[in-house]
C-alpha atoms as a PDB file:
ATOM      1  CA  UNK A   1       0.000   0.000   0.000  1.00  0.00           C
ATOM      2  CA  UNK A   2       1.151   3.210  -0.776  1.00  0.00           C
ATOM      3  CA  UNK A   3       1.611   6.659   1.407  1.00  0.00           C
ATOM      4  CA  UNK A   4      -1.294   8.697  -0.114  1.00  0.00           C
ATOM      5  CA  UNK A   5      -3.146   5.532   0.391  1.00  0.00           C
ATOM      6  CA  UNK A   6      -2.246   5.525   3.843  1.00  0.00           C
ATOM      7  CA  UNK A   7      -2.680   9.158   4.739  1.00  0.00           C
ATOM      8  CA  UNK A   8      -5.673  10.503   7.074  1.00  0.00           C
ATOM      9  CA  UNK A   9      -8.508  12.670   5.887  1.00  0.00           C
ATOM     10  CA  UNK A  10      -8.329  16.062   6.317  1.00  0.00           C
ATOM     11  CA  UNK A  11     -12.217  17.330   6.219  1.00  0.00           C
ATOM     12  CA  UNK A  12     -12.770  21.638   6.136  1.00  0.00           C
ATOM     13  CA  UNK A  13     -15.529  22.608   7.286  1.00  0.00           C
ATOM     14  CA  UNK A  14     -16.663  26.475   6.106  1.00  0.00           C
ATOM     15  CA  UNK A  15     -19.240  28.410   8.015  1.00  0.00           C
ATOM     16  CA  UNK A  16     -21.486  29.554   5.022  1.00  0.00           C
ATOM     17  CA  UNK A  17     -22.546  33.172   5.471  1.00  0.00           C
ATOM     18  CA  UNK A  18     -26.296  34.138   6.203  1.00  0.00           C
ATOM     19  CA  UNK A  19     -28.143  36.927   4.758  1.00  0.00           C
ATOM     20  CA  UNK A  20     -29.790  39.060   7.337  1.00  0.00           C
ATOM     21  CA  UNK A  21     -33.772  39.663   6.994  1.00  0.00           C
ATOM     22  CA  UNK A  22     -35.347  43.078   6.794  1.00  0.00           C
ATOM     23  CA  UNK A  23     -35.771  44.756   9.895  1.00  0.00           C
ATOM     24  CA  UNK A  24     -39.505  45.853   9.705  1.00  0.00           C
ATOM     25  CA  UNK A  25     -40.895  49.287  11.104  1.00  0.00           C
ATOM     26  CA  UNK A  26     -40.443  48.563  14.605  1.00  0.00           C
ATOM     27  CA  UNK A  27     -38.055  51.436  14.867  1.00  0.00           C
ATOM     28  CA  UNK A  28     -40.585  53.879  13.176  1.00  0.00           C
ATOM     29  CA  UNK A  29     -42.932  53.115  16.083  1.00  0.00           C
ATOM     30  CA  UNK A  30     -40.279  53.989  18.821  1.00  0.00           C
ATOM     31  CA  UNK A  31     -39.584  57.212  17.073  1.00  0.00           C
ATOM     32  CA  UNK A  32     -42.924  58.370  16.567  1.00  0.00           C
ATOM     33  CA  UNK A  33     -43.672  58.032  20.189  1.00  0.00           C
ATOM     34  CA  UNK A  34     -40.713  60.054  20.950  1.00  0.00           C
ATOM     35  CA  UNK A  35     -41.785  62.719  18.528  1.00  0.00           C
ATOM     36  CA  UNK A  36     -45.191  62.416  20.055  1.00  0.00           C
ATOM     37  CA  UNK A  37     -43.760  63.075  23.724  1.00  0.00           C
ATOM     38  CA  UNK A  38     -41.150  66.037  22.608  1.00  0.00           C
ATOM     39  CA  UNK A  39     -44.511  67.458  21.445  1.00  0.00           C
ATOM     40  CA  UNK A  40     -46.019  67.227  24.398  1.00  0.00           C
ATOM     41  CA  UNK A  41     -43.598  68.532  26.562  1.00  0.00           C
ATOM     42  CA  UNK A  42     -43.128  71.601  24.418  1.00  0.00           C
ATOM     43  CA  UNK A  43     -47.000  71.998  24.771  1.00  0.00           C
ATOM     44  CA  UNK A  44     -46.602  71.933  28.098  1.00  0.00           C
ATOM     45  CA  UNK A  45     -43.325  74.356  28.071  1.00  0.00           C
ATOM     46  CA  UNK A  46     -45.961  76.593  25.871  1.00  0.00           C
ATOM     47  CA  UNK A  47     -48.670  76.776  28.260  1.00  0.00           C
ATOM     48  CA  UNK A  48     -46.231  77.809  31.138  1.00  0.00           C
ATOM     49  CA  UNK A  49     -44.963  80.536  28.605  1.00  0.00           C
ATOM     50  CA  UNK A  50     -47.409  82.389  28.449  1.00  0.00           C
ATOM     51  CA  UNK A  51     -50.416  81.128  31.356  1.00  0.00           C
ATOM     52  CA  UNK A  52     -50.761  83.183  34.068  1.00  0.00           C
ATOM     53  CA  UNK A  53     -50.640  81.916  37.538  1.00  0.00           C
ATOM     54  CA  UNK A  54     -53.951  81.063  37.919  1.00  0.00           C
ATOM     55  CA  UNK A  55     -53.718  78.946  34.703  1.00  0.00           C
ATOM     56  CA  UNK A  56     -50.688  77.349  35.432  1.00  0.00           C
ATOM     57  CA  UNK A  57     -51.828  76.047  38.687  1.00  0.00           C
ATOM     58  CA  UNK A  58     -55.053  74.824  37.276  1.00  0.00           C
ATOM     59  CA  UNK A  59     -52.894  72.699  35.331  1.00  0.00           C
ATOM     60  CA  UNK A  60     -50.913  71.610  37.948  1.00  0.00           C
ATOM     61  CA  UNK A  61     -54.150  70.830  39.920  1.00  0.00           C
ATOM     62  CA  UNK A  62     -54.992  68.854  36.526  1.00  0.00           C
ATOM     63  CA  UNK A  63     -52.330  66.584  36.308  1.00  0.00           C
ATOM     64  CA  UNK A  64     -52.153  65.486  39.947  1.00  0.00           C
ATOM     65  CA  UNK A  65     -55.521  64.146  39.827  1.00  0.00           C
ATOM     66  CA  UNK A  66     -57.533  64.677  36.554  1.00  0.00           C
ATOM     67  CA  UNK A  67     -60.875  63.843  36.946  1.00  0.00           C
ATOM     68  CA  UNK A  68     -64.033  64.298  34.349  1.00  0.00           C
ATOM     69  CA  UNK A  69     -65.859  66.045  37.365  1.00  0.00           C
ATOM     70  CA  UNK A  70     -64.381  69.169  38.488  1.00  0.00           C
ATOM     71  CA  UNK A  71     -63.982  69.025  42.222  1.00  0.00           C
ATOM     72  CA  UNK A  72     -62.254  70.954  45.384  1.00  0.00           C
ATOM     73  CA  UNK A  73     -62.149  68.534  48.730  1.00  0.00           C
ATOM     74  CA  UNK A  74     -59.841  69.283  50.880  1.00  0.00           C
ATOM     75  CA  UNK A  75     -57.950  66.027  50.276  1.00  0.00           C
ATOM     76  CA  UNK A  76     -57.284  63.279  48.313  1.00  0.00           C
ATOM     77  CA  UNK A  77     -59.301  60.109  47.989  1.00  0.00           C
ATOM     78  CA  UNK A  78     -57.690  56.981  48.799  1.00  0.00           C
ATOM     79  CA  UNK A  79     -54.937  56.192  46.880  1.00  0.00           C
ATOM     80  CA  UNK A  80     -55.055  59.458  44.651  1.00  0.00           C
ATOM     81  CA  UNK A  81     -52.128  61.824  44.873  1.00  0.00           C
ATOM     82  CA  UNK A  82     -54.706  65.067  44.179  1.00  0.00           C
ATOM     83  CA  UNK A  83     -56.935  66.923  45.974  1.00  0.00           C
ATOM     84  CA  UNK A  84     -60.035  65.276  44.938  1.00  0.00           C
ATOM     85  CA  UNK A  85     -60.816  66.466  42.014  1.00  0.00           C
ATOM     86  CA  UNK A  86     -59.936  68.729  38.979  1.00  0.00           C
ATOM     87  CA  UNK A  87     -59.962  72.632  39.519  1.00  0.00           C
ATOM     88  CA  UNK A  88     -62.999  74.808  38.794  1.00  0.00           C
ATOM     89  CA  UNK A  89     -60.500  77.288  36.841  1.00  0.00           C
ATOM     90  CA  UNK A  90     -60.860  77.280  33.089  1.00  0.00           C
ATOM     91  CA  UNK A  91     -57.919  76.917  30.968  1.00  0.00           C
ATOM     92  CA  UNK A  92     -57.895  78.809  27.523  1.00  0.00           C
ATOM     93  CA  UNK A  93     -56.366  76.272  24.752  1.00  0.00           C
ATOM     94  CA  UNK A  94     -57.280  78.850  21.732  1.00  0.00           C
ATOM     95  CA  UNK A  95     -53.848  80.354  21.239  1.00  0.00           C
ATOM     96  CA  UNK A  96     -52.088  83.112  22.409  1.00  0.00           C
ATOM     97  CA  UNK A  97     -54.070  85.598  21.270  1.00  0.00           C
ATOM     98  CA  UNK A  98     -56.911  84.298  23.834  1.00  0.00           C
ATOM     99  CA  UNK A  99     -54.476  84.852  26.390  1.00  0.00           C
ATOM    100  CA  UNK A 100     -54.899  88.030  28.683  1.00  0.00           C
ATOM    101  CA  UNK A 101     -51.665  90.367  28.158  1.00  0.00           C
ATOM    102  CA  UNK A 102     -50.395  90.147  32.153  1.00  0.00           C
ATOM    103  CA  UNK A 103     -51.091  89.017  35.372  1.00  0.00           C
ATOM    104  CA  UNK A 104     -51.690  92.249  36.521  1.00  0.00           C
ATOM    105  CA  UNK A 105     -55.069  92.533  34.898  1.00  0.00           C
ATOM    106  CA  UNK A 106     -56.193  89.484  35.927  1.00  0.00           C
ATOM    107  CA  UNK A 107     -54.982  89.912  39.888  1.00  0.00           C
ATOM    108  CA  UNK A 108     -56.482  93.602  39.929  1.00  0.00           C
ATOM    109  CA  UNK A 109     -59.965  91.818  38.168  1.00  0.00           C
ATOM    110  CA  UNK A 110     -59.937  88.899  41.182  1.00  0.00           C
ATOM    111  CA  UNK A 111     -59.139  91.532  43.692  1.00  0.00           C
ATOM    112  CA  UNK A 112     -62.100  93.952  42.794  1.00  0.00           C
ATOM    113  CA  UNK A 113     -64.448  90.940  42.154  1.00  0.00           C
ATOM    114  CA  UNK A 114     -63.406  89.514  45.951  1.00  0.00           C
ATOM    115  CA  UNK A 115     -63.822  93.123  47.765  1.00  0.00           C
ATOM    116  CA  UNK A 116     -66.908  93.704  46.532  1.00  0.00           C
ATOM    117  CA  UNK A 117     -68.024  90.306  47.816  1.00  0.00           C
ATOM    118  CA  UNK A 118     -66.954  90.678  50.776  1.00  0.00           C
ATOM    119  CA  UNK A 119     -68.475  94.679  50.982  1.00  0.00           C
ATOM    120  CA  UNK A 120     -71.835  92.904  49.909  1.00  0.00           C
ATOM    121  CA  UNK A 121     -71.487  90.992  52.868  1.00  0.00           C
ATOM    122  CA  UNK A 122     -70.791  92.900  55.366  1.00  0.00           C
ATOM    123  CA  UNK A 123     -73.777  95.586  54.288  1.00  0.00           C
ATOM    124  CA  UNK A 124     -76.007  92.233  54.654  1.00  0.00           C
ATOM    125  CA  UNK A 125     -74.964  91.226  57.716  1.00  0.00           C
ATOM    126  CA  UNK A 126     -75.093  95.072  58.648  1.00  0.00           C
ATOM    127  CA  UNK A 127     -78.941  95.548  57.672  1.00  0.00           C
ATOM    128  CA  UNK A 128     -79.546  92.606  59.674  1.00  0.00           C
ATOM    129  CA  UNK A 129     -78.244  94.014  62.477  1.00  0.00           C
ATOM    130  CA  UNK A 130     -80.487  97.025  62.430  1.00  0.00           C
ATOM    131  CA  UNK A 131     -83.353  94.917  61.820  1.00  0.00           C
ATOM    132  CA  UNK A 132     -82.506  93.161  65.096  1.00  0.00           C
ATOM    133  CA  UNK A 133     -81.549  96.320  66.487  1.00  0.00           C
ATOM    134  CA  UNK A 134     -85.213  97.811  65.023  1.00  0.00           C
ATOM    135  CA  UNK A 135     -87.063  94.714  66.768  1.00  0.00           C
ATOM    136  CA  UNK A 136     -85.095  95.445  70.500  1.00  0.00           C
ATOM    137  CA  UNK A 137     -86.370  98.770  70.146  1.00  0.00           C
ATOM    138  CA  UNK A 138     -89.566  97.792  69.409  1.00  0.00           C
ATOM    139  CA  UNK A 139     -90.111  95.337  72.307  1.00  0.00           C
ATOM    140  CA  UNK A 140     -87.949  98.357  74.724  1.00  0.00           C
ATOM    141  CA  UNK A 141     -90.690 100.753  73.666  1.00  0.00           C
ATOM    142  CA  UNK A 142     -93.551  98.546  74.557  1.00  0.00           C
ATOM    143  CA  UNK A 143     -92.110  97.494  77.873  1.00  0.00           C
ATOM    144  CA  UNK A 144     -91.155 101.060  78.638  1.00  0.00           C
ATOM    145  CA  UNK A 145     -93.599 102.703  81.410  1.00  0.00           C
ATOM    146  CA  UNK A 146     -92.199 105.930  80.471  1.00  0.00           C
ATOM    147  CA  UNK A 147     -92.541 105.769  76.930  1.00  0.00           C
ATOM    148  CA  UNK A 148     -96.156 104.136  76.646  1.00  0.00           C
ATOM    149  CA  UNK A 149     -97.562 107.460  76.446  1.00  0.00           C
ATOM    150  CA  UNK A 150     -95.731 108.642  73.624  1.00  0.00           C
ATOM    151  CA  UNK A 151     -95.926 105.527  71.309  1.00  0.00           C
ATOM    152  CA  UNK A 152     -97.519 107.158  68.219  1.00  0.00           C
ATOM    153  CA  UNK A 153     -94.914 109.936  68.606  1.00  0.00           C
ATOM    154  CA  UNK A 154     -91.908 107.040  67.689  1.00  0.00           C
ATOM    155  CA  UNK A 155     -91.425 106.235  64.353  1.00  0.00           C
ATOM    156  CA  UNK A 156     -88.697 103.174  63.364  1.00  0.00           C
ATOM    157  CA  UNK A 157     -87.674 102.642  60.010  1.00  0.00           C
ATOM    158  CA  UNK A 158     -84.465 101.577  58.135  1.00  0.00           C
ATOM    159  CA  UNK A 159     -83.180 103.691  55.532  1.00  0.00           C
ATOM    160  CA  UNK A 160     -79.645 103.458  53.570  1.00  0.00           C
ATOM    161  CA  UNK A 161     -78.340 105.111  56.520  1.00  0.00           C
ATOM    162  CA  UNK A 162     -79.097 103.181  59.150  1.00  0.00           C
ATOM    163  CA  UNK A 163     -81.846 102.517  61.844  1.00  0.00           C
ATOM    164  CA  UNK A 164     -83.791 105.891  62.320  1.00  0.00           C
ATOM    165  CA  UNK A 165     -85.603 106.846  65.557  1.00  0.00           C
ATOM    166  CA  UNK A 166     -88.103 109.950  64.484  1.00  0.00           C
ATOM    167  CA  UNK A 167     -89.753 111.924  67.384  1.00  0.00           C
ATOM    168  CA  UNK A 168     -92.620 113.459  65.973  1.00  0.00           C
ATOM    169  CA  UNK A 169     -94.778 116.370  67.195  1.00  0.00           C
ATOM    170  CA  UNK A 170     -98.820 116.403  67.741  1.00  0.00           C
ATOM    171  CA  UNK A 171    -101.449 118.970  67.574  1.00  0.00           C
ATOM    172  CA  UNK A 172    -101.722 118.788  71.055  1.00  0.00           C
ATOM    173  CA  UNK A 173     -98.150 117.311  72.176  1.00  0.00           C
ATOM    174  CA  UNK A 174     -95.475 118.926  70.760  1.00  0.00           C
ATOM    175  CA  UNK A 175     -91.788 118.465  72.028  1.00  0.00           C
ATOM    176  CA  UNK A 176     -90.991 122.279  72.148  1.00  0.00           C
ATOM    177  CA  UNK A 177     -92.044 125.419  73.248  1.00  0.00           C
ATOM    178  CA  UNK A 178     -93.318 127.375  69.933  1.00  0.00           C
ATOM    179  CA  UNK A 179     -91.001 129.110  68.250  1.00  0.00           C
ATOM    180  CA  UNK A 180     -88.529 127.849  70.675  1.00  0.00           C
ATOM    181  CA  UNK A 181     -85.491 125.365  71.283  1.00  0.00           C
ATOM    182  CA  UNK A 182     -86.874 124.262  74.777  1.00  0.00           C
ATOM    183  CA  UNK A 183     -87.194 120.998  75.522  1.00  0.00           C
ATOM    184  CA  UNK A 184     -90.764 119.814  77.329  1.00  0.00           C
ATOM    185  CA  UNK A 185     -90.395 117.625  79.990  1.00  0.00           C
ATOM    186  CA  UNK A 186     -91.901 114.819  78.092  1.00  0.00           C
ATOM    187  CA  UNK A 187     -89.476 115.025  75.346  1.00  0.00           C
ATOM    188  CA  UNK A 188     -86.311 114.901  77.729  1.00  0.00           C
ATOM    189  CA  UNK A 189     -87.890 111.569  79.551  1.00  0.00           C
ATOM    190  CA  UNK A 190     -88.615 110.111  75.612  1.00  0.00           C
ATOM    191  CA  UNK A 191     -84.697 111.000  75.002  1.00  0.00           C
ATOM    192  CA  UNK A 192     -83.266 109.910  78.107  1.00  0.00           C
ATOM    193  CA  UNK A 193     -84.907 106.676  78.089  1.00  0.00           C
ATOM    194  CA  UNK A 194     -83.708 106.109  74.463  1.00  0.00           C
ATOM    195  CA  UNK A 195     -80.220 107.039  74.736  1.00  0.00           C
ATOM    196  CA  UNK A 196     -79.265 103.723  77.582  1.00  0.00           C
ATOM    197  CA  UNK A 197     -80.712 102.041  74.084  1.00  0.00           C
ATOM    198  CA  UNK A 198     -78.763 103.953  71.863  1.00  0.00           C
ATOM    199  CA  UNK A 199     -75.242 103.340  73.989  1.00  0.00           C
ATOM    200  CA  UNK A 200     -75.471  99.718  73.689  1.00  0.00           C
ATOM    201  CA  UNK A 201     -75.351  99.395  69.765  1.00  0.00           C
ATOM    202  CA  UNK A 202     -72.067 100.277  68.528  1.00  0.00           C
ATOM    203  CA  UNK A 203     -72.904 102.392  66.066  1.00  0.00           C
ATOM    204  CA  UNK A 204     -72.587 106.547  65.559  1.00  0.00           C
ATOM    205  CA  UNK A 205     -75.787 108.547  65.214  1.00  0.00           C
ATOM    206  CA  UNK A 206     -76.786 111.542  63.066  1.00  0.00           C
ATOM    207  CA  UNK A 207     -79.129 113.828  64.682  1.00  0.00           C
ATOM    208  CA  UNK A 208     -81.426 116.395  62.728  1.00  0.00           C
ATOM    209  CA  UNK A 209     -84.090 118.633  63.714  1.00  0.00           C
ATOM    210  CA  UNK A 210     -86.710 119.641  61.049  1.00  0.00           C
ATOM    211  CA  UNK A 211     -89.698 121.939  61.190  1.00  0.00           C
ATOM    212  CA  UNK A 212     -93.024 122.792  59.141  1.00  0.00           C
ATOM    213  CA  UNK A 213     -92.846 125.696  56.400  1.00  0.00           C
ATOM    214  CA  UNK A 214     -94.461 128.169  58.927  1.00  0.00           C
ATOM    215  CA  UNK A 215     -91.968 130.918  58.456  1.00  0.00           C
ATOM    216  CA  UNK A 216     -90.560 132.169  61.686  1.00  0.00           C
ATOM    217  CA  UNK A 217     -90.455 135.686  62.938  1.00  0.00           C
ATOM    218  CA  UNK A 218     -87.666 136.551  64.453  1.00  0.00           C
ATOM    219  CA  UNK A 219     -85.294 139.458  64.083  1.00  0.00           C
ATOM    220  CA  UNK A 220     -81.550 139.308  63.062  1.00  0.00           C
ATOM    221  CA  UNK A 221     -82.256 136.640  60.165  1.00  0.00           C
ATOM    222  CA  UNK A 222     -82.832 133.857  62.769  1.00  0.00           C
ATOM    223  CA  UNK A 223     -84.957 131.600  60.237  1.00  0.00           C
ATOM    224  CA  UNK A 224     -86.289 128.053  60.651  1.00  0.00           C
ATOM    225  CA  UNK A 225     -82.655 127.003  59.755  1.00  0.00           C
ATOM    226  CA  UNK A 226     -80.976 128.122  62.881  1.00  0.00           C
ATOM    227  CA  UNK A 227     -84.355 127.065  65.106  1.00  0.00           C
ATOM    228  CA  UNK A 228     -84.225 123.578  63.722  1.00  0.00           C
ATOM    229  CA  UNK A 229     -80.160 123.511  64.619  1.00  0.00           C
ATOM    230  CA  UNK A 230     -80.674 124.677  67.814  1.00  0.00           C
ATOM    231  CA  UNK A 231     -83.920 121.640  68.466  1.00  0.00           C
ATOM    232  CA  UNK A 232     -81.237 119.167  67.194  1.00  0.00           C
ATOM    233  CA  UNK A 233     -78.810 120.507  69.783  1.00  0.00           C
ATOM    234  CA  UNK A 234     -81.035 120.556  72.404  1.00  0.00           C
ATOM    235  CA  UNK A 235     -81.584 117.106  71.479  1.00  0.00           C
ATOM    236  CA  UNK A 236     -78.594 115.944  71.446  1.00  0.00           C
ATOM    237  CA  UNK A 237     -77.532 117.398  75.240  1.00  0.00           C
ATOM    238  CA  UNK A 238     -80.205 115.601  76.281  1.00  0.00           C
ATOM    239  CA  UNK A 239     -79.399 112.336  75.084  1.00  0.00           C
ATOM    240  CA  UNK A 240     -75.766 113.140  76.965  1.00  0.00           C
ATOM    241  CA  UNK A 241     -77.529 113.783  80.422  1.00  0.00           C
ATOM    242  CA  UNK A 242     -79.044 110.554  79.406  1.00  0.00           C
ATOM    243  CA  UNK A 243     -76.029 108.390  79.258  1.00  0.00           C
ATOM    244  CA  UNK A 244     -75.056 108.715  75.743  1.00  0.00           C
ATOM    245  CA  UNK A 245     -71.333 108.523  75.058  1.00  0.00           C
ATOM    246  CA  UNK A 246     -70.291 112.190  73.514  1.00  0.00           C
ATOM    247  CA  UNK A 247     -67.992 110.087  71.020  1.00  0.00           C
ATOM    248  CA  UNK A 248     -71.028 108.365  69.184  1.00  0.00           C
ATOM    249  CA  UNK A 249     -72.282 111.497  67.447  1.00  0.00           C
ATOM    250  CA  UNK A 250     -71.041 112.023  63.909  1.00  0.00           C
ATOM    251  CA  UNK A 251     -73.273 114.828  63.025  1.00  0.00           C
ATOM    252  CA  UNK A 252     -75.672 117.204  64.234  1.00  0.00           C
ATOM    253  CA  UNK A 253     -77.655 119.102  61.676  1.00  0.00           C
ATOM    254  CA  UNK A 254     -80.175 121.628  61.026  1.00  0.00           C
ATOM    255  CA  UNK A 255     -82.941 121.771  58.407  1.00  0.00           C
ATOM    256  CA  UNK A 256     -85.282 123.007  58.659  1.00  0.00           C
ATOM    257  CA  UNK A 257     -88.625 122.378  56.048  1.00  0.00           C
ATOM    258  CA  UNK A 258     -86.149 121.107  53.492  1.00  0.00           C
ATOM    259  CA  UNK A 259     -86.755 117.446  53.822  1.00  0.00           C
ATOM    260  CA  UNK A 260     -90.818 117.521  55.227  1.00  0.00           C
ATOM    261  CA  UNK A 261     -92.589 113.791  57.028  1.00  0.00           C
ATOM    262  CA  UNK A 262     -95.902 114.979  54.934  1.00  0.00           C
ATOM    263  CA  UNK A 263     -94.831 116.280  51.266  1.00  0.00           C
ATOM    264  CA  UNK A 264     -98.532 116.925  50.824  1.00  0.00           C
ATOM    265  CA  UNK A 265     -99.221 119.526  53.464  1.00  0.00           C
ATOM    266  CA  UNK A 266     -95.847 121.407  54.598  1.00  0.00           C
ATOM    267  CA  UNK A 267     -97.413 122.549  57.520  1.00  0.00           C
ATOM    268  CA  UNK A 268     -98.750 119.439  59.105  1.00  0.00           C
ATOM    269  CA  UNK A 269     -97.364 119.199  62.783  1.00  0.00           C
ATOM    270  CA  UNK A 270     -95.790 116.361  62.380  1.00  0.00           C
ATOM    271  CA  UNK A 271     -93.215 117.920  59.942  1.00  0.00           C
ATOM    272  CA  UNK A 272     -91.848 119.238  63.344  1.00  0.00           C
ATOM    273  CA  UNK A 273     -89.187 116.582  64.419  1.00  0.00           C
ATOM    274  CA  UNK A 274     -85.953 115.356  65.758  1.00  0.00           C
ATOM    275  CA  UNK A 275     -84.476 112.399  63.725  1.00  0.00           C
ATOM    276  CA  UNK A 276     -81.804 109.942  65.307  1.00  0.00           C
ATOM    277  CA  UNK A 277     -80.409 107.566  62.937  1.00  0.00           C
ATOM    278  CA  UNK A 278     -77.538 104.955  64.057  1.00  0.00           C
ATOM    279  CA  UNK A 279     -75.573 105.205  61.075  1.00  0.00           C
ATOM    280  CA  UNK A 280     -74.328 101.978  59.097  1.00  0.00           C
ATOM    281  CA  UNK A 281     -70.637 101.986  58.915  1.00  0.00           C
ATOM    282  CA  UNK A 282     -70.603 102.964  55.192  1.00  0.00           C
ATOM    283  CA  UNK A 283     -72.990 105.762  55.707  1.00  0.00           C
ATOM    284  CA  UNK A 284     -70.929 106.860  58.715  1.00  0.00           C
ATOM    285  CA  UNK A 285     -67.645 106.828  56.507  1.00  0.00           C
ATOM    286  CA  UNK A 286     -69.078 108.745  53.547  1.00  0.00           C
ATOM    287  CA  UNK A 287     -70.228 111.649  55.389  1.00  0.00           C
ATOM    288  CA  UNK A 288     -66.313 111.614  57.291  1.00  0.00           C
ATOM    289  CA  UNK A 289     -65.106 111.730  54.019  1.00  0.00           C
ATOM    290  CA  UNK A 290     -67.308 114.067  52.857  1.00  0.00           C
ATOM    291  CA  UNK A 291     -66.343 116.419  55.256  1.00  0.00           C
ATOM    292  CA  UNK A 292     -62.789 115.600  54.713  1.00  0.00           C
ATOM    293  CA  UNK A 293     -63.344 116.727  51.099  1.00  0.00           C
ATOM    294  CA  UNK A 294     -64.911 120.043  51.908  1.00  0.00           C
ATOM    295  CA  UNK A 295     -63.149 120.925  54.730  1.00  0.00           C
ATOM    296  CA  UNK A 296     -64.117 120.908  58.377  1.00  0.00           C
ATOM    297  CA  UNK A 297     -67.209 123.890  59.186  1.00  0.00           C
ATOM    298  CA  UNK A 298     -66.159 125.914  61.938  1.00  0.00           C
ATOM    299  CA  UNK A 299     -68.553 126.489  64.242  1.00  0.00           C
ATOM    300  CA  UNK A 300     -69.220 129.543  66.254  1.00  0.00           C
ATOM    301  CA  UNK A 301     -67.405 129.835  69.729  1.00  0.00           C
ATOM    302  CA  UNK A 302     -70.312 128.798  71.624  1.00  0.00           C
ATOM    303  CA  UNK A 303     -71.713 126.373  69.236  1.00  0.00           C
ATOM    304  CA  UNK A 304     -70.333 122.566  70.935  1.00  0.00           C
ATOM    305  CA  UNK A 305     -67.418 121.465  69.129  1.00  0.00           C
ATOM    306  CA  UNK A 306     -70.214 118.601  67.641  1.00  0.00           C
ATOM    307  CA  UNK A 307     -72.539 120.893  66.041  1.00  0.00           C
ATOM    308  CA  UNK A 308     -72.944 121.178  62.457  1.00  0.00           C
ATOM    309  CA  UNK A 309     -75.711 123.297  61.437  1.00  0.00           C
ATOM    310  CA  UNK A 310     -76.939 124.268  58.045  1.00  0.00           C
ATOM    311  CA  UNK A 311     -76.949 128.097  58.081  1.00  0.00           C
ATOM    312  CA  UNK A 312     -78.064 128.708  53.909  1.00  0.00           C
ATOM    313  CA  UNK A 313     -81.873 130.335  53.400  1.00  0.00           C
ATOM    314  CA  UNK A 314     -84.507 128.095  52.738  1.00  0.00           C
END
């Protein structure tokens, strides 16, 4: 036998090469959805641009708990990360041009919309004072042994000044002397009585004295302007000796037929009155800053420093 006969074989094996298959659009999926969320996060970016606070935390409020029913509780359900519910505000998605130009606008807006609220508000819980205040008075009156007599001579109302008290004159009962700034007897009981009622409220009272159109004859141009003055001063010293704090009068005014009880007959006695009214606290400011505006009337040197009277002809 021969060498090559004898030889081993030698066997190569070669790895044959495999084409690789198309990769489908898998990778077209992955990048839309990262196109999808770079567009959404510049949305976002957008909307904090150019939102104003109120907006911006609407959409905060959004995202920690969206929910198709807007909602404010105090806290978050169970297992929710908001607080309860989406936000009442509205968010504007129309563009920039539906956007408001600055915060400013929109904070002075909220501000004005909230104080008025809250100066509706206080006037309501204000006339319901009075009312209460009208009712005491009311039940004081009818209690009162000293003021029984003199019912039909009260008059209670509210008006947009406050609670008014109106002591009225009769044909046969009037509260002064005629032609005079005397007091009768009766009328400084009615006053005293009223001003322990007064005291307790906490509100400042305007006092005015008014008389019929009888013209008055007197010499030295005393008129029915300086008679009904003096009546509303006498008034008011009266309520003092009754207990009245000096500090609760606002205003003490004279005036005479200008504003008459009966518009029909001028001369009807009970034209001739003194009206109290515990001022609401708006009505009180407006006539401080009213007087503020005009500058302070000085009265005569033996005028009280608290008089105000109305000294132009009728």
């Amino acid at each position: 036998m021969s060498e090559q006969e004898n030889a081993p074989l030698i066997v190569v094996r070669r790895a044959r090469r495999k084409k690789h298959g198309h990769h489908g659009g898998a990778w077209k999926v992955a990048y839309a959805d990262f196109v999808t969320a770079m567009m959404a996060f510049f949305l976002v970016m957008w909307l904090i641009g150019v939102g104003t606070r109120q907006q911006r935390a609407a959409i905060s409020e959004y995202f920690k708990n969206p929910s198709m029913t807007p909602g404010n509780a105090s806290i978050a359900p169970p297992g929710k990360m908001g607080p309860g519910g989406a936000s009442d505000s509205a968010i504007k998605l129309g563009g920039a041009m539906d956007m408001p130009h600055g915060p400013g606008k929109d904070r002075r807006a909220a501000t004005r919309a909230a104080a008025a609220d809250v100066e509706k508000l206080a006037r309501e819980r204000e006339k319901a004072r009075l009312e209460n205040l009208m009712q005491q008075l009311h039940a004081a009156i009818e209690k009162s042994q000293a003021l029984e007599p003199f019912k039909d001579q009260l008059l209670l109302d509210i008006t947009p000044e406050g609670l008014r008290i109106q002591i009225v004159d009769k044909q046969n009962r009037p509260m002064f002397d005629t032609a005079s700034a005397t007091l009768k007897p009766y009328t400084v009981a009615i006053l005293h009585e009223l001003a322990g009622f007064i005291d307790q409220a906490p509100n400042k009272i305007s006092i005015s004295g008014h008389t019929d159109d009888a013209p008055y004859n007197g010499d030295h141009g005393y008129s029915n302007w300086e008679l009904s003055a003096d009546r509303a001063n006498a008034a008011r010293r009266a309520l003092l000796v009754g207990g009245l704090v000096e500090d609760k009068i606002a205003r003490v005014v004279g005036l005479a037929a200008s504003v008459p009880f009966d518009k029909v007959d001028p001369s009807d006695p009970i034209n001739r009155r003194i009206s109290i009214i515990m001022m609401t606290k708006q009505a009180q400011d407006a006539a401080l800053s009213q007087e503020q505006a005009d500058g302070a009337q000085i009265a005569p040197p033996s005028a009280p420093p608290t008089s105000r009277a109305l000294a132009s002809a009728p």
